[in-house]
Protein backbone atom coordinates (compact mmCIF):
# COMPACT_ATOMS: atom_id res chain seq x y z
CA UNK A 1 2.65 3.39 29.62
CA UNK A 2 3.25 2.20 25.96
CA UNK A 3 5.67 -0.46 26.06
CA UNK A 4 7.78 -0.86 22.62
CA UNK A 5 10.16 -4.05 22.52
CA UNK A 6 12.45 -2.90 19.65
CA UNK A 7 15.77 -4.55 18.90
CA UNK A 8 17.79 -1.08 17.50
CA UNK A 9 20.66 -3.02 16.45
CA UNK A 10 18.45 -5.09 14.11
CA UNK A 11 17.16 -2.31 13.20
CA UNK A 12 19.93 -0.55 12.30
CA UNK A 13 21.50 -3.00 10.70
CA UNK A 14 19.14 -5.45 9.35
CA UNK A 15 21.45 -7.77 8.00
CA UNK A 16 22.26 -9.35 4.87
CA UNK A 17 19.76 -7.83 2.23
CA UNK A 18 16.44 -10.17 1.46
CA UNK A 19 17.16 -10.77 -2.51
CA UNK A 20 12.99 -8.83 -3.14
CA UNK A 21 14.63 -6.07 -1.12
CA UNK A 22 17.43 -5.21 -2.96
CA UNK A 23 14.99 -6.10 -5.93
CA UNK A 24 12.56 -3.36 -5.01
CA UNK A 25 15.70 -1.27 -4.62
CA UNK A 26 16.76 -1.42 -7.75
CA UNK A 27 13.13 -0.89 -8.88
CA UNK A 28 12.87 2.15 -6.24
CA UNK A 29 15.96 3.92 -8.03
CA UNK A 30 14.56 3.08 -11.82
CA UNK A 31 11.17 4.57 -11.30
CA UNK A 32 12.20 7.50 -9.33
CA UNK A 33 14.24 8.05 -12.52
CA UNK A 34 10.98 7.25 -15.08
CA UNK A 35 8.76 9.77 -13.37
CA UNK A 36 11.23 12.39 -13.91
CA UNK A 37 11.77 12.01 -17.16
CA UNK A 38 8.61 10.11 -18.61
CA UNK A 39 7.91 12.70 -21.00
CA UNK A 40 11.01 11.82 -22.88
CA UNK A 41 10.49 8.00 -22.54
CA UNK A 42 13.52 6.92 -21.51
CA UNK A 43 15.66 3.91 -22.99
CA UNK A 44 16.10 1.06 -21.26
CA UNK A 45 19.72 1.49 -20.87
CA UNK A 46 18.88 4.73 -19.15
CA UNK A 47 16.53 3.81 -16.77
CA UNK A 48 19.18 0.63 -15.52
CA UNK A 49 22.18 3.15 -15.29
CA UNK A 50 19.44 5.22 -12.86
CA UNK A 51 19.06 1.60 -11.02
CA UNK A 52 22.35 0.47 -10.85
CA UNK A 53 21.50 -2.97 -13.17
CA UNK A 54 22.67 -3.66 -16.56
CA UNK A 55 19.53 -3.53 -19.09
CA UNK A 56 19.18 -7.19 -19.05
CA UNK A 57 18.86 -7.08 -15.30
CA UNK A 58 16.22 -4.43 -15.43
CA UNK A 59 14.73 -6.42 -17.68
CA UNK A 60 14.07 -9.89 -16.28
CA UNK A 61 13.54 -7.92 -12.72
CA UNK A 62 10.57 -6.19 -14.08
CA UNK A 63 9.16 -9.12 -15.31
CA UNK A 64 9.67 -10.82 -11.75
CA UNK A 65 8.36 -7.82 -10.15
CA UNK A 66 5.42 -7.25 -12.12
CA UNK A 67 5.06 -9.78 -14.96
CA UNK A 68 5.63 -6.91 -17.71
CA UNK A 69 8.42 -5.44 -19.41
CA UNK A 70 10.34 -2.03 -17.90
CA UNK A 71 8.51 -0.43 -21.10
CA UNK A 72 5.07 -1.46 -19.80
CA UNK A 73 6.08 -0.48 -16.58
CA UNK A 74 6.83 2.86 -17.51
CA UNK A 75 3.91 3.52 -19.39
CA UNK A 76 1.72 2.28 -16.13
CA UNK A 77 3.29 4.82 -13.93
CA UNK A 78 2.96 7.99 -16.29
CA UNK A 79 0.71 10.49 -15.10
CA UNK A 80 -1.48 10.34 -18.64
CA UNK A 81 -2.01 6.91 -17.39
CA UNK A 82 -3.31 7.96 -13.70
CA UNK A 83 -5.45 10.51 -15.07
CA UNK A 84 -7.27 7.45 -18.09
CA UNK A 85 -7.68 5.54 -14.35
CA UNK A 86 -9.44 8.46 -12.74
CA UNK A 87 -11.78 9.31 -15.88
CA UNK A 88 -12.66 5.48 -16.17
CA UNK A 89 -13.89 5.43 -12.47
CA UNK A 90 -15.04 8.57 -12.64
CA UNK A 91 -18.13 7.95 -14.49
CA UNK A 92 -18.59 4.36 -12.82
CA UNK A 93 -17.48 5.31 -9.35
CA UNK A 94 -21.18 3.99 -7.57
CA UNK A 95 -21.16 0.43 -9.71
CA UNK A 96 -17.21 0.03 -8.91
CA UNK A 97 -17.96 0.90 -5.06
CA UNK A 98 -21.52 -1.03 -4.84
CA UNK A 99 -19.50 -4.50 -6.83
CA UNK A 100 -17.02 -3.90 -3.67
CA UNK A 101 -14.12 -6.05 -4.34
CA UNK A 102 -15.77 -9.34 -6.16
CA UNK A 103 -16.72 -9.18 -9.90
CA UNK A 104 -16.79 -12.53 -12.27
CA UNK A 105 -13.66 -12.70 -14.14
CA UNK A 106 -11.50 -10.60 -12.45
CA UNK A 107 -8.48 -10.57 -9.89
CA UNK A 108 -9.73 -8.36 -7.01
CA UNK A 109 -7.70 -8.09 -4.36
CA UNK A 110 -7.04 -9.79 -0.90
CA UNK A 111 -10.44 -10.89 -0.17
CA UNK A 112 -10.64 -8.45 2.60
CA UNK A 113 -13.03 -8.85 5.37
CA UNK A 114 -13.11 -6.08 8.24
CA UNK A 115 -14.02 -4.91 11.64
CA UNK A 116 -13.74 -1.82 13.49
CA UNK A 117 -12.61 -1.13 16.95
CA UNK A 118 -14.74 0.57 19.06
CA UNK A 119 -14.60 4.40 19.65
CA UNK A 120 -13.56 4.05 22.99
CA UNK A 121 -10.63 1.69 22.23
CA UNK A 122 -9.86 4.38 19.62
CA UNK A 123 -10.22 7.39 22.59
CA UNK A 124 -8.23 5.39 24.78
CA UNK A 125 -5.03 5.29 22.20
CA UNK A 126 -5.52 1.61 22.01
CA UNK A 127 -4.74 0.89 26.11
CA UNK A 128 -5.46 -2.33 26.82
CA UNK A 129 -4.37 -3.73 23.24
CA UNK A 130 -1.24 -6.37 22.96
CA UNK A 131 -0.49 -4.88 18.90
CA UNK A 132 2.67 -7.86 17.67
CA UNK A 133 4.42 -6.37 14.68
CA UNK A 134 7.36 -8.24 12.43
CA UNK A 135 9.41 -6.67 9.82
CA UNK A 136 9.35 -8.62 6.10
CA UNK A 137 10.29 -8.26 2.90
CA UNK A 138 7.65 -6.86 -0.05
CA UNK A 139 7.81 -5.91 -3.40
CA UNK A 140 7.83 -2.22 -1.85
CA UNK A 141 10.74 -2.27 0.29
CA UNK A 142 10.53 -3.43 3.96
CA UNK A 143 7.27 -4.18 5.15
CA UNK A 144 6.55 -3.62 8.70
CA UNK A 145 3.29 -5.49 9.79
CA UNK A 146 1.03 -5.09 12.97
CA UNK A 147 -1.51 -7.34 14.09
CA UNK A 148 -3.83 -7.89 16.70
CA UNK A 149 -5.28 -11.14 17.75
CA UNK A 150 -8.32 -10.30 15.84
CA UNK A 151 -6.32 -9.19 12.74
CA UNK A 152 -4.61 -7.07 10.84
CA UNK A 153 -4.15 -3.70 11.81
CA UNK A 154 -1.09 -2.37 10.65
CA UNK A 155 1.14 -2.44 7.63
CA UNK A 156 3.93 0.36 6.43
CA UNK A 157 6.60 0.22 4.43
CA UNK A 158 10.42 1.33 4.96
CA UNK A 159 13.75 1.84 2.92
CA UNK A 160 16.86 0.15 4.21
CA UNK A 161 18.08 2.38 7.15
CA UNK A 162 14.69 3.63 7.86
CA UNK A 163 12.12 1.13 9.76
CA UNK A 164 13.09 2.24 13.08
CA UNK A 165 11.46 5.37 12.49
CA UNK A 166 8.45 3.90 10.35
CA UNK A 167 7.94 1.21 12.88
CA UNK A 168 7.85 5.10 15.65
CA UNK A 169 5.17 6.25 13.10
CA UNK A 170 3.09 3.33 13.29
CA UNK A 171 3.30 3.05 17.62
CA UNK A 172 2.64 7.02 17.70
CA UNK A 173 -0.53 5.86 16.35
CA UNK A 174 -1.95 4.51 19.47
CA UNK A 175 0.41 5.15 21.92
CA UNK A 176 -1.20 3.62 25.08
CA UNK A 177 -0.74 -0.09 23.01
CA UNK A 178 1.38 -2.41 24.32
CA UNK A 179 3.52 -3.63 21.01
CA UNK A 180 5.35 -6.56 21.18
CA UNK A 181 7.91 -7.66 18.09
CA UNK A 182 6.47 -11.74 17.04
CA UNK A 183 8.42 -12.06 13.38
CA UNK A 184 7.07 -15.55 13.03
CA UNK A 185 3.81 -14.17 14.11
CA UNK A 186 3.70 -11.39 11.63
CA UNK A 187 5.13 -13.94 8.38
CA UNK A 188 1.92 -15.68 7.76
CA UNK A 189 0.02 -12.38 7.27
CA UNK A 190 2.94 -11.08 5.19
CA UNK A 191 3.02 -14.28 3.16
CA UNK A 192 -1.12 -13.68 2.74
CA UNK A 193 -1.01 -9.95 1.96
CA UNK A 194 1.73 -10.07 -0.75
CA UNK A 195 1.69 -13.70 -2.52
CA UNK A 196 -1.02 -13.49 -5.18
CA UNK A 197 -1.54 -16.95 -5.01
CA UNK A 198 -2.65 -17.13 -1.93
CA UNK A 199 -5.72 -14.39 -2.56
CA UNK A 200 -8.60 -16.69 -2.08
CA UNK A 201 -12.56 -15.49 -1.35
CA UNK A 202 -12.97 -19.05 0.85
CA UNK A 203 -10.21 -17.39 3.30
CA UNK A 204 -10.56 -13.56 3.41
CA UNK A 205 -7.76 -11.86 5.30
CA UNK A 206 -9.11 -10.00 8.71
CA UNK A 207 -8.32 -6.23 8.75
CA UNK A 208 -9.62 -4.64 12.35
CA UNK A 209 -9.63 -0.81 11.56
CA UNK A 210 -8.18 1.31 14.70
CA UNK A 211 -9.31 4.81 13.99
CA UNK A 212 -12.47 7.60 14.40
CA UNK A 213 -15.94 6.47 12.79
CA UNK A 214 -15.32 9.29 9.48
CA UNK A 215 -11.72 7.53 9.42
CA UNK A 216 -13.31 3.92 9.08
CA UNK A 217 -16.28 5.53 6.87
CA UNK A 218 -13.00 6.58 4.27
CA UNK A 219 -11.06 3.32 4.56
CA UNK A 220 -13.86 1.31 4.00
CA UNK A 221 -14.78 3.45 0.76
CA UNK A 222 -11.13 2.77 -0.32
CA UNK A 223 -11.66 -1.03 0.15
CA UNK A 224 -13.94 -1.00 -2.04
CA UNK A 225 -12.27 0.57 -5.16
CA UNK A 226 -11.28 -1.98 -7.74
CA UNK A 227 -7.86 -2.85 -8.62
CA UNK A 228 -6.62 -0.78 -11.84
CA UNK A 229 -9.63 1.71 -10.93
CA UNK A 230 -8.39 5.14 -8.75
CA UNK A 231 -10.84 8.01 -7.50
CA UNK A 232 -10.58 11.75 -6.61
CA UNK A 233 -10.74 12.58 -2.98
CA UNK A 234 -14.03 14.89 -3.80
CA UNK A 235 -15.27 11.39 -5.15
CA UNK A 236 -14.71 9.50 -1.75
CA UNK A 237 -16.05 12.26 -0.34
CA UNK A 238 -19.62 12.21 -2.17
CA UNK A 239 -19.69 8.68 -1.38
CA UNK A 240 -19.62 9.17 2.47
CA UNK A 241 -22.77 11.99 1.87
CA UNK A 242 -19.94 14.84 3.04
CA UNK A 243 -19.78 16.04 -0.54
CA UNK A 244 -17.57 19.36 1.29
CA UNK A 245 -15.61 17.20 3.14
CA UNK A 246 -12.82 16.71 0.34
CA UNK A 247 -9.87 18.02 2.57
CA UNK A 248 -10.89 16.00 5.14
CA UNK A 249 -11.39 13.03 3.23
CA UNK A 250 -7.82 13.57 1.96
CA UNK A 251 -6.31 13.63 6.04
CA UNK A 252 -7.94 10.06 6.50
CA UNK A 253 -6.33 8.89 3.67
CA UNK A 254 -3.07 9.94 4.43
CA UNK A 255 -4.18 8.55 8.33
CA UNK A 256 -4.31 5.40 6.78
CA UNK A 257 -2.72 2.53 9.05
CA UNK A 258 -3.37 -0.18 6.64
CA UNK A 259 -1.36 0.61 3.39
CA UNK A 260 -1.78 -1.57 0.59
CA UNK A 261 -4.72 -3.31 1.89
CA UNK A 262 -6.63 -0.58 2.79
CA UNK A 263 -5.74 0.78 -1.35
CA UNK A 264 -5.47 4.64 -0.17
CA UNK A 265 -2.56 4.65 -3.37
CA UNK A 266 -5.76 4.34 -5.45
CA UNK A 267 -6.93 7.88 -4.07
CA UNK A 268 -5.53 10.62 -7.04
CA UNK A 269 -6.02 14.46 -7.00
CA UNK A 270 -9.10 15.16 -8.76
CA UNK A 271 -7.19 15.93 -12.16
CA UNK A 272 -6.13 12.71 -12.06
CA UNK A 273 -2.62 13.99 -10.17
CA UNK A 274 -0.32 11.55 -8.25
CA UNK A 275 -0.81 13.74 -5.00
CA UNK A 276 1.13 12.73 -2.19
CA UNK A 277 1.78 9.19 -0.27
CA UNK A 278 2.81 8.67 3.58
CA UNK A 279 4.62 6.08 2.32
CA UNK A 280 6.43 8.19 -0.99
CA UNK A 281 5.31 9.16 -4.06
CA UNK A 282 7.60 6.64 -5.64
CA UNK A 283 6.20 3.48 -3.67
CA UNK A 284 2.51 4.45 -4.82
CA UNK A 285 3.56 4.81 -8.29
CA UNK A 286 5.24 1.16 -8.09
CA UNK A 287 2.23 -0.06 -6.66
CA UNK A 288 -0.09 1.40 -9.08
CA UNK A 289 2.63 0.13 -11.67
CA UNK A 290 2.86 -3.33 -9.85
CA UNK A 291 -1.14 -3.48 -9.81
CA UNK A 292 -1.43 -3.10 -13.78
CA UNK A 293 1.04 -6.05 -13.93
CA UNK A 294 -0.64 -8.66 -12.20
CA UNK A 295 -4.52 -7.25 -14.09
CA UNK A 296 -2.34 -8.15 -17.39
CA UNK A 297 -1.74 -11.17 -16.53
CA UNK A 298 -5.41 -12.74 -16.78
């Protein structure tokens, strides 16, 4: 039996509002708002009355957010901008995934180093496994992170109201785990995953992959893909030598347990389309967006 230690009324009220969740809030409301109406390119004083903020507000919490103005922001997120991404890795897709994610002069990620389970522990719906999750704030609403002793296996995102039931998608996952809830457990991996400054090569964050072996063959593609670089699912799918395999390629990515980390936002449709997100459209645009800040900032 899966046993689930879940506070509900912490969950269904979590409180007093963490000031980078009501920032990503805000930011949630203003870029659901921009990629309706990018064509148009909105004013400033447009996209705040979507957000709630005055346009000084919107301002200064872009550049918190991302380091670049709501302007810059917008023009990250367009889809003219995801299609340039996909055409630029398009041609360099084998260098980008054979450089994997070091390369002089350039921020690459969390320094990920990773593991798989074995395919029994995967058969088994992860019996036997103690998985400690904690709920934290993110620049993408509420984070919800799982771990195992050997690392990080989990992370999903939620909108105020709405981590109970993200926190159910995550356990449905492998539903013979025991999951236990460790908040000061979870915080250091939180603190690692989202604080840029503490991205360091000399201490590479441990991500233990919990899925089939064509799963793991697709997350570990996506590990490799550059920041600012995205690929076509057709592309992932060449690179695993299962050049039919596109829709398939496209399940594991959505199977993802390791948003963020495991950089399955970076996956577009092959004309360079914002497909779909488990997590919402909207969150992988503002991580895409969020991405292109902290690349112009070196």
């Amino acid at each position: 039996m899966m046993t689930l230690a879940i506070h509900d009324q912490r969950l269904a009220k979590p409180g007093p509002q963490d000031a980078a969740l009501r920032d990503y809030d805000s930011v949630r409301r203003a870029i659901a708002f921009i990629s309706e109406n990018w064509r148009t390119q909105p004013a400033i004083e447009a996209m705040a009355d979507a957000a709630g903020v005055t346009p000084d507000e919107l301002h200064h919490l872009f550049r918190r957010w991302a380091s670049i103005t709501p302007k810059a922001f917008m023009q990250a997120l367009t889809l003219d901008h995801a299609k340039g991404l996909l055409r630029d890795s398009a041609s360099i897709l084998d260098a980008a995934l054979d450089s994997g994610l070091s390369g002089p002069g350039r921020l690459h990620d969390l320094f990920v180093t990773h593991e798989a389970m074995s395919p029994g522990e995967w058969k088994n719906g992860g019996a036997g496994l103690t998985l400690r999750y904690g709920f934290h704030p993110s620049p993408f609403g509420t984070a919800i992170v799982i771990a195992t002793d050997r690392g990080l296996s989990g992370l999903a995102f939620a909108d105020p109201g709405e981590e109970k039931a993200a926190l159910a998608d995550m356990t449905r996952r492998w539903r013979n785990a025991t999951y236990v809830e460790d908040h000061d457990g979870t915080a250091p991996l939180a603190a690692r995953i989202f604080d840029t400054k503490l991205w360091r090569p000399d201490q590479p964050l441990r991500v233990v992959m919990i899925g089939t072996d064509f799963e793991v063959r697709v997350w570990e593609t996506l590990l490799k893909i550059p920041m600012g670089r995205a690929v076509s699912y057709s592309d992932i799918a060449c690179n695993i030598n299962s050049p039919k395999a596109s829709r398939a390629v496209g399940a594991a990515v959505g199977k993802n347990p390791v948003s963020f980390v495991v950089p399955c936002h970076r996956a577009l449709g092959k004309s360079g389309t914002l497909t779909g997100y488990h997590w919402g459209i909207t969150r992988k645009q503002a991580m895409l967006g969020w991405e292109a800040g902290q690349l112009g900032m070196q």
